[in-house]
Protein backbone atom coordinates (compact mmCIF):
# COMPACT_ATOMS: atom_id res chain seq x y z
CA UNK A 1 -49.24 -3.30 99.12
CA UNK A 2 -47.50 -0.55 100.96
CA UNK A 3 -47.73 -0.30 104.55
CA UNK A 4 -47.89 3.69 105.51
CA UNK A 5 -48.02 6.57 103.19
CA UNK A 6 -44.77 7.15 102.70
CA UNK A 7 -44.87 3.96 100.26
CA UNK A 8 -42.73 1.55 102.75
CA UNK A 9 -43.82 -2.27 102.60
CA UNK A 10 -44.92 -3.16 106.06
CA UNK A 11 -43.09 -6.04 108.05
CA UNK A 12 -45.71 -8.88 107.36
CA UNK A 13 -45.05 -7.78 103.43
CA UNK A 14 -41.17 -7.57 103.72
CA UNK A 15 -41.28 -11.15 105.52
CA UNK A 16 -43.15 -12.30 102.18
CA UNK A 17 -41.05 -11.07 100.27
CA UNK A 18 -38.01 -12.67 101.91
CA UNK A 19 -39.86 -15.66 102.41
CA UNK A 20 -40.64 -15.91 98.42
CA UNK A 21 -36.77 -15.15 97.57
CA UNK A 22 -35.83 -18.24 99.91
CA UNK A 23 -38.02 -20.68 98.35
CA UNK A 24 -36.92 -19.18 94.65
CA UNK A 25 -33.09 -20.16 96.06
CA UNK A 26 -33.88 -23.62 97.35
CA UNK A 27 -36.19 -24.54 94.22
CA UNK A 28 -33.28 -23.39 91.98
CA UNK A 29 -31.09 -25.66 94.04
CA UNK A 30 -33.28 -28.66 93.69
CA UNK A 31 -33.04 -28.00 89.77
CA UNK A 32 -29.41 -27.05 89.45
CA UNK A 33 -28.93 -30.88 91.53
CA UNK A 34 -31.16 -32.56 88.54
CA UNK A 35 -29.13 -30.58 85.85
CA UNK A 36 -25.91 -32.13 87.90
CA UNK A 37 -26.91 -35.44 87.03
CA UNK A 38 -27.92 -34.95 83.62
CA UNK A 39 -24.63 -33.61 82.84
CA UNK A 40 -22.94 -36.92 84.31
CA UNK A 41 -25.44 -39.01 82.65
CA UNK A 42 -24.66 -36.74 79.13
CA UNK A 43 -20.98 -37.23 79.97
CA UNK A 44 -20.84 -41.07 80.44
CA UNK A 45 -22.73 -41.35 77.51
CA UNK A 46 -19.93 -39.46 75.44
CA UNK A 47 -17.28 -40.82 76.96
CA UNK A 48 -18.89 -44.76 75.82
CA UNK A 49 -18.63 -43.63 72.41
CA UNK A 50 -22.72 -43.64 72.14
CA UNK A 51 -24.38 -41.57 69.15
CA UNK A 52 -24.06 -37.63 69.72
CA UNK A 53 -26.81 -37.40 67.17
CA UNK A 54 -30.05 -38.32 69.85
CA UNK A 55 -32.22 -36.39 71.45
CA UNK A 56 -32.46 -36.10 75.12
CA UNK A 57 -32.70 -39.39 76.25
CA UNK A 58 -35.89 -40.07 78.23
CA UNK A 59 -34.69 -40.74 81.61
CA UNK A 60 -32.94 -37.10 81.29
CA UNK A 61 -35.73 -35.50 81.00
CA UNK A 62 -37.54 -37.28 83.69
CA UNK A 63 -34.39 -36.63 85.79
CA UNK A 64 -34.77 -32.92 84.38
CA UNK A 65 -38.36 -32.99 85.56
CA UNK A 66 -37.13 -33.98 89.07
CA UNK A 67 -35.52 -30.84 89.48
CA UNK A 68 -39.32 -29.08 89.74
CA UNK A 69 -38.79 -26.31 87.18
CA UNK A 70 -40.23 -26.42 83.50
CA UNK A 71 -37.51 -27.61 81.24
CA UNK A 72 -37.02 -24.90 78.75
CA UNK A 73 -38.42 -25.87 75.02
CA UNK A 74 -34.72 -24.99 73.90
CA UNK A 75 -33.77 -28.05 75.58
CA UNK A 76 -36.64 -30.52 74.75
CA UNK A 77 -35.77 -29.68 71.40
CA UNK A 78 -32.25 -30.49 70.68
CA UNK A 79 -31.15 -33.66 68.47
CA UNK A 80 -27.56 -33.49 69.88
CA UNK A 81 -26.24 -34.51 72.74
CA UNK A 82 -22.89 -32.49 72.77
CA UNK A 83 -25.69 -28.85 71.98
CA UNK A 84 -27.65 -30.57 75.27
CA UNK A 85 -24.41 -30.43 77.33
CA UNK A 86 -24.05 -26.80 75.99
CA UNK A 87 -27.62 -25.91 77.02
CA UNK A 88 -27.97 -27.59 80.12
CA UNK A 89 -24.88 -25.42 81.50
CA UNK A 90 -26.20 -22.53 80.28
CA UNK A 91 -29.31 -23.44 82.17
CA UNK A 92 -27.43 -24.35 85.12
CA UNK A 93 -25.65 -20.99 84.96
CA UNK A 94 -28.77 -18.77 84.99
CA UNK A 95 -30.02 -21.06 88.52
CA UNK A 96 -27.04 -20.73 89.98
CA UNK A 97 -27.40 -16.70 89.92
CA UNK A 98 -30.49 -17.44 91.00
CA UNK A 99 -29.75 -20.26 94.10
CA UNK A 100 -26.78 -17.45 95.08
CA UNK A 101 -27.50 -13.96 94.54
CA UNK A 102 -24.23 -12.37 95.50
CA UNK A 103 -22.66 -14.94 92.76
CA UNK A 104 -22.20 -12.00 90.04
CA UNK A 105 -20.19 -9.63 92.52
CA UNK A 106 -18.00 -12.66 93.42
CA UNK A 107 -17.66 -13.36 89.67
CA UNK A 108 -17.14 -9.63 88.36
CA UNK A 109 -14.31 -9.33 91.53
CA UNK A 110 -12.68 -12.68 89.98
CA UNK A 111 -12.49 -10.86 86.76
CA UNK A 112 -10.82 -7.96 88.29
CA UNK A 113 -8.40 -9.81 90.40
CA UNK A 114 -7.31 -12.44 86.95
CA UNK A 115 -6.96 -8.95 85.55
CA UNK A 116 -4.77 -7.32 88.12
CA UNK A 117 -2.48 -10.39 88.37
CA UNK A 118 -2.49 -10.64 84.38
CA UNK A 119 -1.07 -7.29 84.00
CA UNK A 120 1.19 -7.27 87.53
CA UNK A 121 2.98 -11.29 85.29
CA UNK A 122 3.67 -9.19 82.51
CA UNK A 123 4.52 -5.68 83.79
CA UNK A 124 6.06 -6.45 87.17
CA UNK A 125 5.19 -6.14 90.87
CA UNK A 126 5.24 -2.27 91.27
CA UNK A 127 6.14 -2.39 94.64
């Protein structure tokens, strides 16, 4: 595994590495796309008044399936569609850290700057 004694990968096993992290990304992508339409499909169906009380309809799941990843059993399982909306963002959430690693920093600094403006609205612009 490690290229000299030191305990440093060699090139050919960084280039894996990268190579494996890439194709993580774009399969992630390809899911978080199937999960899109799902969440339309869930929507339309809600907004036409249809039973909330279903399962996942099967042409969701096949669309699910699409995506290339196993659909989690917490999904498959649901009898609800307004839970499945709930679940398949949560999903959606955990690819998208996935399909755009540097996603949590640019979260956590969106949290610090609604922060910083939060307190400058009700304190006042210092400067």
């Amino acid at each position: 595994m490690f290229g000299d004694r030191r305990g440093t990968p060699t090139t050919r096993e960084g280039e894996v590495g990268v190579e494996a992290a890439a194709a993580r990304r774009r399969q992630a992508r390809r899911a978080i796309e199937a999960i899109d339409l799902v969440l339309g499909a869930v929507e339309e169906h809600h907004l036409a008044g249809r039973p909330r009380r279903v399962a996942p309809l099967p042409e969701w799941i096949a669309r699910l399936a699409e995506g290339g990843l196993p659909i989690p059993a917490s999904i498959l399982g649901l009898r609800n569609t307004v839970q499945l909306h709930a679940a398949l963002m949560d999903w959606q959430e955990v690819l998208l850290d996935t399909a755009v690693p540097a996603r949590t920093h640019l979260t956590r600094t969106d949290r610090e700057t609604d922060l910083e403006q939060r307190r400058l609205s009700v304190w006042g612009d210092p400067g």
